[in-house]
Protein backbone atom coordinates (compact mmCIF):
# COMPACT_ATOMS: atom_id res chain seq x y z
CA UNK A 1 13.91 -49.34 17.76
CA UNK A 2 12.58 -45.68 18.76
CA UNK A 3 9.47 -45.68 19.53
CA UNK A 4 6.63 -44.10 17.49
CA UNK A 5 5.04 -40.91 18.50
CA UNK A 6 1.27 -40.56 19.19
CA UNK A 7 0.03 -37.61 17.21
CA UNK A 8 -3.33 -36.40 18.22
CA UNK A 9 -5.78 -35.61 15.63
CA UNK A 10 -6.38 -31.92 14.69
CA UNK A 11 -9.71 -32.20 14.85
CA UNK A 12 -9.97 -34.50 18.01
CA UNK A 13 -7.77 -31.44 19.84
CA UNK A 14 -9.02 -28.65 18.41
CA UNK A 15 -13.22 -28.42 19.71
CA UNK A 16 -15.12 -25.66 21.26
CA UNK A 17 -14.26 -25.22 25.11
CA UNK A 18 -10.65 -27.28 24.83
CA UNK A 19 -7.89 -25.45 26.71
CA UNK A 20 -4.83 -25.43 24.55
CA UNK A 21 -1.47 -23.53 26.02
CA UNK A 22 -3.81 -21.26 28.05
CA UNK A 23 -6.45 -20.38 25.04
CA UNK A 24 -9.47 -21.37 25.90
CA UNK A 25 -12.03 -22.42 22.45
CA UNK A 26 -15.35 -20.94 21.98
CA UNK A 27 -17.34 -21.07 19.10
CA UNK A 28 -16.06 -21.91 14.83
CA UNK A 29 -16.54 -18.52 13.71
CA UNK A 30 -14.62 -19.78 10.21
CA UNK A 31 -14.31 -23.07 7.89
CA UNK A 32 -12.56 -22.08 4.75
CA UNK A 33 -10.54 -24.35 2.32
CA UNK A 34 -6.95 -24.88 4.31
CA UNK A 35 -8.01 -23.51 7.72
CA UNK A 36 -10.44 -23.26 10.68
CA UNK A 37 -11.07 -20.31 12.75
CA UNK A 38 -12.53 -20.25 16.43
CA UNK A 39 -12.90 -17.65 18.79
CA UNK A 40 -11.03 -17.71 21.79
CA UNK A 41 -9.47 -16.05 25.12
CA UNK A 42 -6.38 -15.59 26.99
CA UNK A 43 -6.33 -15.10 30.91
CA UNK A 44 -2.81 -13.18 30.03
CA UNK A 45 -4.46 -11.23 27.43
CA UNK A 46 -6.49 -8.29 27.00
CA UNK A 47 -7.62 -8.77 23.31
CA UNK A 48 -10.22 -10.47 21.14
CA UNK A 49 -8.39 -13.37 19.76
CA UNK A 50 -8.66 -15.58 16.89
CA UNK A 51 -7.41 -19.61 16.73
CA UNK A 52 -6.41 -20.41 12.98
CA UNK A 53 -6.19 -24.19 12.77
CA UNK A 54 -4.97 -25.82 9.35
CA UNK A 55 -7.36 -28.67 8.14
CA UNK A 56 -6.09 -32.05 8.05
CA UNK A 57 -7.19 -35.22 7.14
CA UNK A 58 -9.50 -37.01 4.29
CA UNK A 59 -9.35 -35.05 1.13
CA UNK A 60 -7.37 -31.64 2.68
CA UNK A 61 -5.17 -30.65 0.68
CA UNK A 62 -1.20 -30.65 1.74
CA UNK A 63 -1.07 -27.18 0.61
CA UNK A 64 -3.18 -26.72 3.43
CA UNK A 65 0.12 -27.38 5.91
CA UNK A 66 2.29 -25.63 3.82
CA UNK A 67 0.52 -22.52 3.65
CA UNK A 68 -0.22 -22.78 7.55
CA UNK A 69 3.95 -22.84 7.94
CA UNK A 70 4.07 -20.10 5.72
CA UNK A 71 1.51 -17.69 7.47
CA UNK A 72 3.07 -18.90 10.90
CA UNK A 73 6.73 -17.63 9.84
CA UNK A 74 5.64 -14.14 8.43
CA UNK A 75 2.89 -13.51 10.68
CA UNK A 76 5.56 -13.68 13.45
CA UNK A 77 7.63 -11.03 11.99
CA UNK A 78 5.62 -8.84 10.56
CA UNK A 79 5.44 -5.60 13.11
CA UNK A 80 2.26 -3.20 11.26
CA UNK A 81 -1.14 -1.79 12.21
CA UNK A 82 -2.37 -3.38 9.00
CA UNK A 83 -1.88 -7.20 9.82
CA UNK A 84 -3.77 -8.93 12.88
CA UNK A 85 -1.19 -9.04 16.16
CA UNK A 86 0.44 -12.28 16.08
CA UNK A 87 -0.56 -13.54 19.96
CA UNK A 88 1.39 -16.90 20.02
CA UNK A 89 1.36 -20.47 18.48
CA UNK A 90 1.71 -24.04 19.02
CA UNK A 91 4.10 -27.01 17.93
CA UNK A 92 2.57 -28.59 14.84
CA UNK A 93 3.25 -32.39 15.55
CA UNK A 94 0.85 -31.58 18.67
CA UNK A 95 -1.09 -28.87 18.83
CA UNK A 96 -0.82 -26.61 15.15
CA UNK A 97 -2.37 -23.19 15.82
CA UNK A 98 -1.85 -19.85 15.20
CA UNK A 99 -3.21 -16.91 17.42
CA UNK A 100 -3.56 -13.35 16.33
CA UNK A 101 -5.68 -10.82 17.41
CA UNK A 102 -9.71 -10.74 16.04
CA UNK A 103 -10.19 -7.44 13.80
CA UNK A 104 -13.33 -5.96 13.89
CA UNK A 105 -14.23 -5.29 10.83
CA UNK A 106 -15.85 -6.68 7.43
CA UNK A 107 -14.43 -8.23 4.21
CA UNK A 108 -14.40 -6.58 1.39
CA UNK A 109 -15.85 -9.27 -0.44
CA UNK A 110 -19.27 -8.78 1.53
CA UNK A 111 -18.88 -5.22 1.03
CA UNK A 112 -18.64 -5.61 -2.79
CA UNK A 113 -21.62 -7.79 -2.44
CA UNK A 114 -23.92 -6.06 -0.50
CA UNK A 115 -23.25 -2.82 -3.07
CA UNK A 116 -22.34 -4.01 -6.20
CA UNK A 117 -20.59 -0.60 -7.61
CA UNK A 118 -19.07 1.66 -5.33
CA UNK A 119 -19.34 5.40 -5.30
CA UNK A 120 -15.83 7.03 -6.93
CA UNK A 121 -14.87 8.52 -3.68
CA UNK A 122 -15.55 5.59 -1.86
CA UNK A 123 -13.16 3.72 -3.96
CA UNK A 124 -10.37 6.40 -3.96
CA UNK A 125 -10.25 6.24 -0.28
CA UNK A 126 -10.15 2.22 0.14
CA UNK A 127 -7.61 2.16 -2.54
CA UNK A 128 -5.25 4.12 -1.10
CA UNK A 129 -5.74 2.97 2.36
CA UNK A 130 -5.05 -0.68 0.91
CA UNK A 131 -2.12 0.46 -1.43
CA UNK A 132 -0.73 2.10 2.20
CA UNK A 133 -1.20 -1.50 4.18
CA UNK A 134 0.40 -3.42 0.93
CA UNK A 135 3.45 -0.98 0.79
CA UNK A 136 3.34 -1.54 4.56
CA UNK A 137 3.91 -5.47 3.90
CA UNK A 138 6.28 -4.42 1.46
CA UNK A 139 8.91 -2.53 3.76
CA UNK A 140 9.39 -5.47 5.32
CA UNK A 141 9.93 -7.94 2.72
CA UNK A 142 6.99 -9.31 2.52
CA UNK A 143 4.90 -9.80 -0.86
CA UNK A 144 0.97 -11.13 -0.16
CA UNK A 145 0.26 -12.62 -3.18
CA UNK A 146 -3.14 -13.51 -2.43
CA UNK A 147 -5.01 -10.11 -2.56
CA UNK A 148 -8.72 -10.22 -2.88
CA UNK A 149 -11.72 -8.67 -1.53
CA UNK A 150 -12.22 -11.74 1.44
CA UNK A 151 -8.26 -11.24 2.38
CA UNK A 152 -9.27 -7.18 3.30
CA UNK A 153 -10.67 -6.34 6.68
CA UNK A 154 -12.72 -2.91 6.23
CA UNK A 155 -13.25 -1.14 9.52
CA UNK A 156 -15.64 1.64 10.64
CA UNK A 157 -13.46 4.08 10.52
CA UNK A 158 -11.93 2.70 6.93
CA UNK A 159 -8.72 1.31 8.20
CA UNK A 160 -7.50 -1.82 6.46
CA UNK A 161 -6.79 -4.99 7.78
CA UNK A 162 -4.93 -7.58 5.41
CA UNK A 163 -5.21 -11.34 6.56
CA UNK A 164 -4.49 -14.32 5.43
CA UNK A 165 -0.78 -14.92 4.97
CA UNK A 166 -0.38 -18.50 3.54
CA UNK A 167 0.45 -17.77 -0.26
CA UNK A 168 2.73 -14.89 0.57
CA UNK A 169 6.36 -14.70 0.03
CA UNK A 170 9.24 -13.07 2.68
CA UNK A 171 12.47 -12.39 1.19
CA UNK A 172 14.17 -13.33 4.36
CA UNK A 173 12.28 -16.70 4.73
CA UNK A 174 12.61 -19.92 2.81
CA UNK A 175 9.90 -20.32 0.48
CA UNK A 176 7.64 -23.52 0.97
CA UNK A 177 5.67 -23.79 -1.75
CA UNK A 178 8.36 -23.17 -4.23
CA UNK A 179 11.06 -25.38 -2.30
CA UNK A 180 8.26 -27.54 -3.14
CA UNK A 181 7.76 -27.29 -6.23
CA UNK A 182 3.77 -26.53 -5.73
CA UNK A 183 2.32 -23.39 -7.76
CA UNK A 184 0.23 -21.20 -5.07
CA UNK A 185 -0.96 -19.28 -7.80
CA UNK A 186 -3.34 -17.28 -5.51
CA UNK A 187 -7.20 -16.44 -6.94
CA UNK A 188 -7.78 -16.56 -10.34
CA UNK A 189 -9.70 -13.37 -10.98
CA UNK A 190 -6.87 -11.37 -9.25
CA UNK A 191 -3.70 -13.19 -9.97
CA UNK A 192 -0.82 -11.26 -11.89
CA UNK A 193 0.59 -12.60 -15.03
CA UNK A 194 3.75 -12.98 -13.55
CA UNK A 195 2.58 -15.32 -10.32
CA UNK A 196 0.89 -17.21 -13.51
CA UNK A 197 4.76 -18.05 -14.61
CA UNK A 198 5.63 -18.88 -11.38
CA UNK A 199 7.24 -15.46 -9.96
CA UNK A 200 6.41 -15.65 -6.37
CA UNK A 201 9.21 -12.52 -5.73
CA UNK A 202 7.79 -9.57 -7.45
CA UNK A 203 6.20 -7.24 -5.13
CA UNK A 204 4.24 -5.60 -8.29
CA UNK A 205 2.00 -8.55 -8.10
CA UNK A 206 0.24 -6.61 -5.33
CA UNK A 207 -0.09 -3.54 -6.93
CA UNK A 208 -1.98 -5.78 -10.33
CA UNK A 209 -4.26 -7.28 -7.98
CA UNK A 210 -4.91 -3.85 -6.25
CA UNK A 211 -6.02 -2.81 -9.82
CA UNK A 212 -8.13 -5.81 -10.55
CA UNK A 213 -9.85 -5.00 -6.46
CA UNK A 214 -10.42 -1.24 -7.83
CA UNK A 215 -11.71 -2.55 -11.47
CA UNK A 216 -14.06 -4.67 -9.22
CA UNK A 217 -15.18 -1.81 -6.76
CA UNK A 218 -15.72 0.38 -9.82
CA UNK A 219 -17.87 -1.44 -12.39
CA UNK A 220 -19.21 -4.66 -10.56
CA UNK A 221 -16.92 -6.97 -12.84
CA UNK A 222 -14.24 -8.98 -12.97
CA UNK A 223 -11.53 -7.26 -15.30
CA UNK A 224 -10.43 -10.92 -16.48
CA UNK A 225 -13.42 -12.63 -15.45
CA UNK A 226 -12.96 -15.89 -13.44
CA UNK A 227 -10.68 -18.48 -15.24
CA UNK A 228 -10.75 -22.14 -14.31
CA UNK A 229 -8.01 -23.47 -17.14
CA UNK A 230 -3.97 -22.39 -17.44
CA UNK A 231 -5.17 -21.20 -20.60
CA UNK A 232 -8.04 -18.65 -19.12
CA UNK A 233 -5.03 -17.08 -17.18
CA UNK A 234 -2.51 -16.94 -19.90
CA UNK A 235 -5.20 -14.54 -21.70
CA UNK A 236 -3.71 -11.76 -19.40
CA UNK A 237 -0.62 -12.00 -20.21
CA UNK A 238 -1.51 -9.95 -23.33
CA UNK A 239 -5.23 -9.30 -22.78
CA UNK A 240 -6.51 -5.83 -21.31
CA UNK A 241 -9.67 -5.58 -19.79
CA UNK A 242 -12.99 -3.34 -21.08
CA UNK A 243 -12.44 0.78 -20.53
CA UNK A 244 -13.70 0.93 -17.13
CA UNK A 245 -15.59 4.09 -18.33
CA UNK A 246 -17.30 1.88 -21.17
CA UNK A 247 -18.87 -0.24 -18.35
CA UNK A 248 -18.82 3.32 -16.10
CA UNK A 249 -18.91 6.48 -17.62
CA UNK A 250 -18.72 8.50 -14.70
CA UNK A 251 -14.93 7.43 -13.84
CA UNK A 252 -12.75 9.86 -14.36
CA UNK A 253 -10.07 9.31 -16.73
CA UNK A 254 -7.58 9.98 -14.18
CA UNK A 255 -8.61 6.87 -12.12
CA UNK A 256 -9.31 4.97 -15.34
CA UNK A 257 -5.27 5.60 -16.36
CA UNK A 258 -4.53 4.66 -12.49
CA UNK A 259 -6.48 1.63 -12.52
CA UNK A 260 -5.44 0.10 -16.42
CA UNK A 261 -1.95 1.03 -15.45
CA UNK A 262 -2.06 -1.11 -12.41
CA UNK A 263 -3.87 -4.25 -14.53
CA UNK A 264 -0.94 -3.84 -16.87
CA UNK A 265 0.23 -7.19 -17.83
CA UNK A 266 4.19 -5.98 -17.42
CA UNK A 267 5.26 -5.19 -14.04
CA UNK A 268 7.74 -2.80 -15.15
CA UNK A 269 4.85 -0.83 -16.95
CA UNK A 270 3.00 -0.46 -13.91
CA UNK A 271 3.39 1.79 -10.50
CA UNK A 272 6.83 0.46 -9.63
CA UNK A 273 5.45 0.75 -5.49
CA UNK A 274 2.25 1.00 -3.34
CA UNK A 275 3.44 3.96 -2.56
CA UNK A 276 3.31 5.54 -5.92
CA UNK A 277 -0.15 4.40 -6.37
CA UNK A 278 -1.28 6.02 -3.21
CA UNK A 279 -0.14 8.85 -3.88
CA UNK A 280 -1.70 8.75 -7.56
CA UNK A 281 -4.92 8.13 -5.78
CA UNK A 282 -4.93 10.80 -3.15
CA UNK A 283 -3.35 13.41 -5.31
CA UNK A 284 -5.52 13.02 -8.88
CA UNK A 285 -3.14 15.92 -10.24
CA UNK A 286 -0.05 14.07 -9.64
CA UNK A 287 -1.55 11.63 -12.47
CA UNK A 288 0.33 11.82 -15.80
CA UNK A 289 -2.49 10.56 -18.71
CA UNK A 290 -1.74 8.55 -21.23
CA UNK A 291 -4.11 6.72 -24.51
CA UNK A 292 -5.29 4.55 -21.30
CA UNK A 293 -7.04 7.43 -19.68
CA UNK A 294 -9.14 8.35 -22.74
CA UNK A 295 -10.12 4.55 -23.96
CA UNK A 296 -13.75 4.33 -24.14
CA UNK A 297 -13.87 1.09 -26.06
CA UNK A 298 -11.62 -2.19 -26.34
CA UNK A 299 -9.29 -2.25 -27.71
CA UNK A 300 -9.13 -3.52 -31.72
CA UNK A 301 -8.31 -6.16 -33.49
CA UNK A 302 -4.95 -5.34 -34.60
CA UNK A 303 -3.53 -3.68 -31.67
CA UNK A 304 -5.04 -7.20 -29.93
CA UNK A 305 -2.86 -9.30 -32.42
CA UNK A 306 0.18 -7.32 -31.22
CA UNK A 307 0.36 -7.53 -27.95
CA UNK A 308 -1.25 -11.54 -28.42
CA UNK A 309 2.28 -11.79 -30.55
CA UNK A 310 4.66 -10.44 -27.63
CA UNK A 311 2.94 -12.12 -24.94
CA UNK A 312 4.05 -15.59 -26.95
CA UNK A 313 7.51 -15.09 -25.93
CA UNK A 314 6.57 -13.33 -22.29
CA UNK A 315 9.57 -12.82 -20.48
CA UNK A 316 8.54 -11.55 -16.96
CA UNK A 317 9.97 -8.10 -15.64
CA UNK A 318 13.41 -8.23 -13.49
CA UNK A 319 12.27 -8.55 -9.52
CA UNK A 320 12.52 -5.29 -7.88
CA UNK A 321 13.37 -5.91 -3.83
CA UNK A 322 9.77 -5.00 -1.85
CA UNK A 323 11.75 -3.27 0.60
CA UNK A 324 13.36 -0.62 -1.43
CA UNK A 325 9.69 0.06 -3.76
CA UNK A 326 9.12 3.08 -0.83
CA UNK A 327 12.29 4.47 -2.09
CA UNK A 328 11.97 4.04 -5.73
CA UNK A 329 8.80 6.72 -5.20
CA UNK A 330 9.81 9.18 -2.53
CA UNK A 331 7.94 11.92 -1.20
CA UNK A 332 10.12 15.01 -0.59
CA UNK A 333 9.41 17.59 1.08
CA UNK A 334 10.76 21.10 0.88
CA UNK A 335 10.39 23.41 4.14
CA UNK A 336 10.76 27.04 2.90
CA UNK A 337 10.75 30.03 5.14
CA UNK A 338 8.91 32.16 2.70
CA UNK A 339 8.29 34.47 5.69
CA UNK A 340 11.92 35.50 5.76
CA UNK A 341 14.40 36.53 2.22
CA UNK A 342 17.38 34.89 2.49
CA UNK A 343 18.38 34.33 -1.05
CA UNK A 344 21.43 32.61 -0.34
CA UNK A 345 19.56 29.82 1.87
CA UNK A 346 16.92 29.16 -1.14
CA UNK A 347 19.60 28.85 -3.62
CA UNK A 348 21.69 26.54 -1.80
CA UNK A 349 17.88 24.72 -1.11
CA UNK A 350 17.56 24.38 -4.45
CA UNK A 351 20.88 23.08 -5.21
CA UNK A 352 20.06 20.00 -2.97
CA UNK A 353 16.59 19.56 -4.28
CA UNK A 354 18.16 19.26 -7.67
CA UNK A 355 20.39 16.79 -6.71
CA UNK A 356 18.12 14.59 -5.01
CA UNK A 357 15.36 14.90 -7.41
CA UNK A 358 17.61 13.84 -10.25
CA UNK A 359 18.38 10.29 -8.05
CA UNK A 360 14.80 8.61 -8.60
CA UNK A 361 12.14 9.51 -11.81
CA UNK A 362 9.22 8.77 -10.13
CA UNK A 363 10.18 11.32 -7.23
CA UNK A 364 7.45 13.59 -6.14
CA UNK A 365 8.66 17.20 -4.53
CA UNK A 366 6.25 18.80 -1.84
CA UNK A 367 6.74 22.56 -1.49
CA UNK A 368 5.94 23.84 1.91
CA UNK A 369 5.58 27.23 3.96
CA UNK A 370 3.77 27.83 7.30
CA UNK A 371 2.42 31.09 8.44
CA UNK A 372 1.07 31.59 12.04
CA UNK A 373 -2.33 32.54 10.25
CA UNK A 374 -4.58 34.96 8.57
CA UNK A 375 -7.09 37.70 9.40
CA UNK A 376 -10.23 37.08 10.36
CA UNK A 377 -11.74 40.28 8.95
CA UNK A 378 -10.08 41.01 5.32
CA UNK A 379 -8.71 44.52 4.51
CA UNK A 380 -9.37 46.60 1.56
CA UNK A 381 -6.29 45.37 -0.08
CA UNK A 382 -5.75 41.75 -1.77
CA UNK A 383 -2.53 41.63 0.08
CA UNK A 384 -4.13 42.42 3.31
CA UNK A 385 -6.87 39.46 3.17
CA UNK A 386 -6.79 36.08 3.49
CA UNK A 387 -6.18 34.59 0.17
CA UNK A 388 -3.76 36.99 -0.59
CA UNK A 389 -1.76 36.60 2.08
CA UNK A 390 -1.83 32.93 1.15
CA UNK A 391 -1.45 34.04 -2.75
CA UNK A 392 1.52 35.55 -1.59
CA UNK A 393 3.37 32.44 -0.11
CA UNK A 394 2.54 30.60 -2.45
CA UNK A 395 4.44 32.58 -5.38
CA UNK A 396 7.13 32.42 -3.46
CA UNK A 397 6.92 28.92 -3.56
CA UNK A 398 6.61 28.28 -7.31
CA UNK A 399 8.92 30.85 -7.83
CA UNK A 400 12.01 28.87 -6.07
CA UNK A 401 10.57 25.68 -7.48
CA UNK A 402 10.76 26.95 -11.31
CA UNK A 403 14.66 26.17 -12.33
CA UNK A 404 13.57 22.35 -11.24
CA UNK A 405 11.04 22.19 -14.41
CA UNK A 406 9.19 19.42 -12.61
CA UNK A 407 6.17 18.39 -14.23
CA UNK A 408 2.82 18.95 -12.64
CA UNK A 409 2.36 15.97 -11.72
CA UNK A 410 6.00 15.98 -9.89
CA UNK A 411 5.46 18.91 -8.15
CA UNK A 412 2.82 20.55 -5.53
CA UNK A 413 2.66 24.08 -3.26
CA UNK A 414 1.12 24.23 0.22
CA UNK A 415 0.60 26.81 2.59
CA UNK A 416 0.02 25.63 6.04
CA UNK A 417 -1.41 27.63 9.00
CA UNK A 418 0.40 26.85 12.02
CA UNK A 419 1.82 28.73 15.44
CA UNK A 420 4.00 25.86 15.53
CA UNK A 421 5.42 25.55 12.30
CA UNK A 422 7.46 22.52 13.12
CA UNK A 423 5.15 20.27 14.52
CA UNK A 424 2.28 20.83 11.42
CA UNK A 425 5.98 20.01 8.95
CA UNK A 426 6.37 17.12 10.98
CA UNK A 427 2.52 15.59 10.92
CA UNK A 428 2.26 16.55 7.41
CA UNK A 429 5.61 14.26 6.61
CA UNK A 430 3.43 11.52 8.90
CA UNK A 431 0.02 11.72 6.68
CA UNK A 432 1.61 11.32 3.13
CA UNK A 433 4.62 9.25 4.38
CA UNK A 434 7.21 11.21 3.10
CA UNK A 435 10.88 10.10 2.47
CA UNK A 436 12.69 13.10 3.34
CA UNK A 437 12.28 16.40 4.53
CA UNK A 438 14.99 19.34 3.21
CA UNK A 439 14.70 22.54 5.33
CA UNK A 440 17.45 25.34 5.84
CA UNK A 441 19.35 26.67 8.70
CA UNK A 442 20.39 30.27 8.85
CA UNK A 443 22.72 31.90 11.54
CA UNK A 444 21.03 35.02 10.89
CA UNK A 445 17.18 34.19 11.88
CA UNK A 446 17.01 30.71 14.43
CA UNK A 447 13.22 30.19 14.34
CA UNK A 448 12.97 29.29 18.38
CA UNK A 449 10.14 27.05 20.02
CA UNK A 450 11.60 27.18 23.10
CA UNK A 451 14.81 28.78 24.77
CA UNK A 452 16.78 26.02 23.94
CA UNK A 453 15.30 24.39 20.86
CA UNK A 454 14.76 25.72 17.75
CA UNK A 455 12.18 24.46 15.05
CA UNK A 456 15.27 22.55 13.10
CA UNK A 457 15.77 20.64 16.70
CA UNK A 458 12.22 19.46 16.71
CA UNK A 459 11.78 18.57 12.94
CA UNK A 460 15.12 16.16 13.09
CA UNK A 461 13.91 14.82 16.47
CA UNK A 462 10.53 14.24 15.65
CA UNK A 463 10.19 13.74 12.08
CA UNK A 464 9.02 9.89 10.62
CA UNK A 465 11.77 10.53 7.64
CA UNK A 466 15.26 11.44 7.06
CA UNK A 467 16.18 14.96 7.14
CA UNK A 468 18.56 17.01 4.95
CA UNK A 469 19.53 20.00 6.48
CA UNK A 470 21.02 23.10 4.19
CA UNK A 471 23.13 25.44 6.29
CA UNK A 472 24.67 28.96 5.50
């Protein structure tokens, strides 16, 4: 007869000053409904680190295990600023822990607390920080599924931290709660419809409960209150919440149609990516409006009745992979020498540009030109001051762009001042994570930044993208 193991008690093992594997326990810094958190240190390592124990025993729930698995298997392979570093963990029979690095800084939730409403700019620039740490998750398979104000980590300096990993979903990893037939809806006042059916592989999810975060930030309320029932949280799958400038008639309609387009309760009607929202948010002209951006009352009774008829035979929106929603809303970027005419190079530019623009809808096209600067002292004439000089290059610029009749909010211009022209193309492809950069090569004028390098050499070495290179 084998003999039985001895399993020692969670809590028994896990008290302030234990040494497990090396970590040494300090103080409970956390009790929350599946987990524990205690401070902790490393003689091997050089970081503030955190000790997330699941609870177990009397009245925990199982999910509490299952969700601790979970959390262990993606925190482990996620590799991004915008999760806590995953410093090691133990054998669950024995000792079940996971340590990650401690993040300074403070949850949203107390934030939104503490304030109430947020100013507009304020919630521009934490929205498209978090849409940049959710697409983040996303390039890498992973789906959180539990967004909410307590799950984001707000530093000083406004980076975002996302925690809390044990509802999410990884493409490449089995799923435990649905192997196991348990819901893991997530929270109820930020849950999409579709995680209400049971979709746990939609990556949209995140970008409804983004919107429902922002609705929050904006107004001070809920946008679908705080259901307890099934039948609370079927309301949104047909159910739109007030005109955020009915509650707050300072938001412009261009964040209003952002926001309502997030919270729509069809994930193919809203952004398709993270990254598509971000760039909504940090780029207010990019933002086509719709009837959404004008509401300024709920919507009525019959229109109500309508979309309360469709929802009755909801039918959630084909799964898009996370991993691919980057793509589905690329930045491009066009380098043109506007300080040089060669004709023949812009054409065959353009040519490309057409071609890839014509591969994705939601494609955005960046136009850019650097010059080494302007003067500090105008001259008499507009094409010997500053603006004009920038005037200038940027003609040029709309001018090439015009046979591509992109939309406004498709297209944008930017002159760049810059003695190193391919260094500022390559940190501006960095700060709007761009997709791919298109520049030209001509035999007739190599741009040189060194004897034996020329500015095309640096931008394909050193660039965070692809690169499509035109050459006559």
């Amino acid at each position: 007869m084998t003999e039985r193991t001895t399993i020692q008690s969670v809590g028994e093992a896990f008290q302030s000053g234990n040494v497990i594997d090396g970590f040494v326990l300090h103080e409970q810094v956390h009790q929350g409904g599946m987990a524990v958190l205690f401070s902790a240190t490393h003689p091997d390592i050089d970081l503030p680190i955190l000790i997330k124990i699941p609870r177990v025993g009397r009245n925990q729930p199982v999910e509490s295990l299952i969700a601790f698995e979970t959390e262990l298997n993606i925190l482990a392979a996620l590799d991004t600023p915008f999760v806590p570093k995953y410093l090691g963990a133990g054998n669950l029979a024995t000792h079940p822990y996971i340590a990650m690095q401690r993040i300074d800084g403070k949850p949203l939730d107390d934030l939104i607390k503490e304030r109430g409403k947020f100013p507009i700019d304020e919630v521009v620039k934490i929205g498209a920080a978090l849409a940049q740490a959710v697409q983040a998750l996303h390039t890498q398979h992973t789906i959180h599924l539990d967004l909410k104000p307590e799950n984001i980590l707000v530093g000083t300096d406004g980076k975002i931290t996302l925690i809390d990993f044990g509802l999410a979903h990884h493409a490449h990893f089995p799923d435990l709660l649905a192997e196991q037939m348990r819901k893991g809806v997530g929270s109820a006042p930020y849950v999409s419809p579709e995680q209400i059916m049971g979709i746990r592989e939609d990556s949209r999810s995140d970008i409804f409960s983004i919107g429902a975060i922002l609705y929050e930030m904006l107004t001070g309320e809920l946008p679908f209150g705080n259901p307890q029932s099934m039948g609370g949280l079927r309301k949104r799958l047909w159910a739109q919440p007030e005109p955020l400038r009915m509650l707050r008639p300072d938001t412009p309609p261009w964040l209003q149609e952002v926001v309502l387009r997030a919270l729509e309760a069809r994930a193919s009607d809203r952004y398709q990516s993270a990254t598509r929202l971000r760039q909504c948010l940090r780029e207010p002209d990019s933002v086509k409006l719709t009837e959404r951006a004008e509401r300024t009352k709920p919507l009525g009774l019959i229109v109500n009745l309508k979309r309360w008829w469709r929802a009755a035979s909801y039918i959630p929106s084909p799964c898009i992979d996370p991993s691919i929603g980057y793509e589905d809303a690329p930045l491009i970027i066009a380098a043109i020498d506007t300080r040089q005419t060669d004709m023949l190079l812009r054409e065959r530019m353009l040519q490309a540009a057409r071609m890839i623009l014509q591969v994705m809808p939601e494609s955005r096209l960046v136009c850019l030109s650097t010059i080494a600067g302007t003067p500090a002292i105008d001259g008499a004439l507009e094409a010997d001051t500053a603006s004009g000089i920038v005037r200038n290059h940027l003609v040029q610029l709309m001018q090439w762009a015009q046979p591509l009749g992109l939309p406004a909010e498709r297209l944008s211009c930017h002159v760049l001042e810059a003695m190193d022209p391919a260094s500022r193309i390559v940190e501006f492809a960095v700060d709007n994570e761009a997709t791919l950069i298109l520049i030209g090569a001509s035999h007739k004028i190599p741009n040189m930044v060194a004897p034996w390098r020329t500015s095309m050499t640096k931008i394909v070495e050193e660039s965070p993208c692809s690169v499509h290179i035109v050459r006559v």
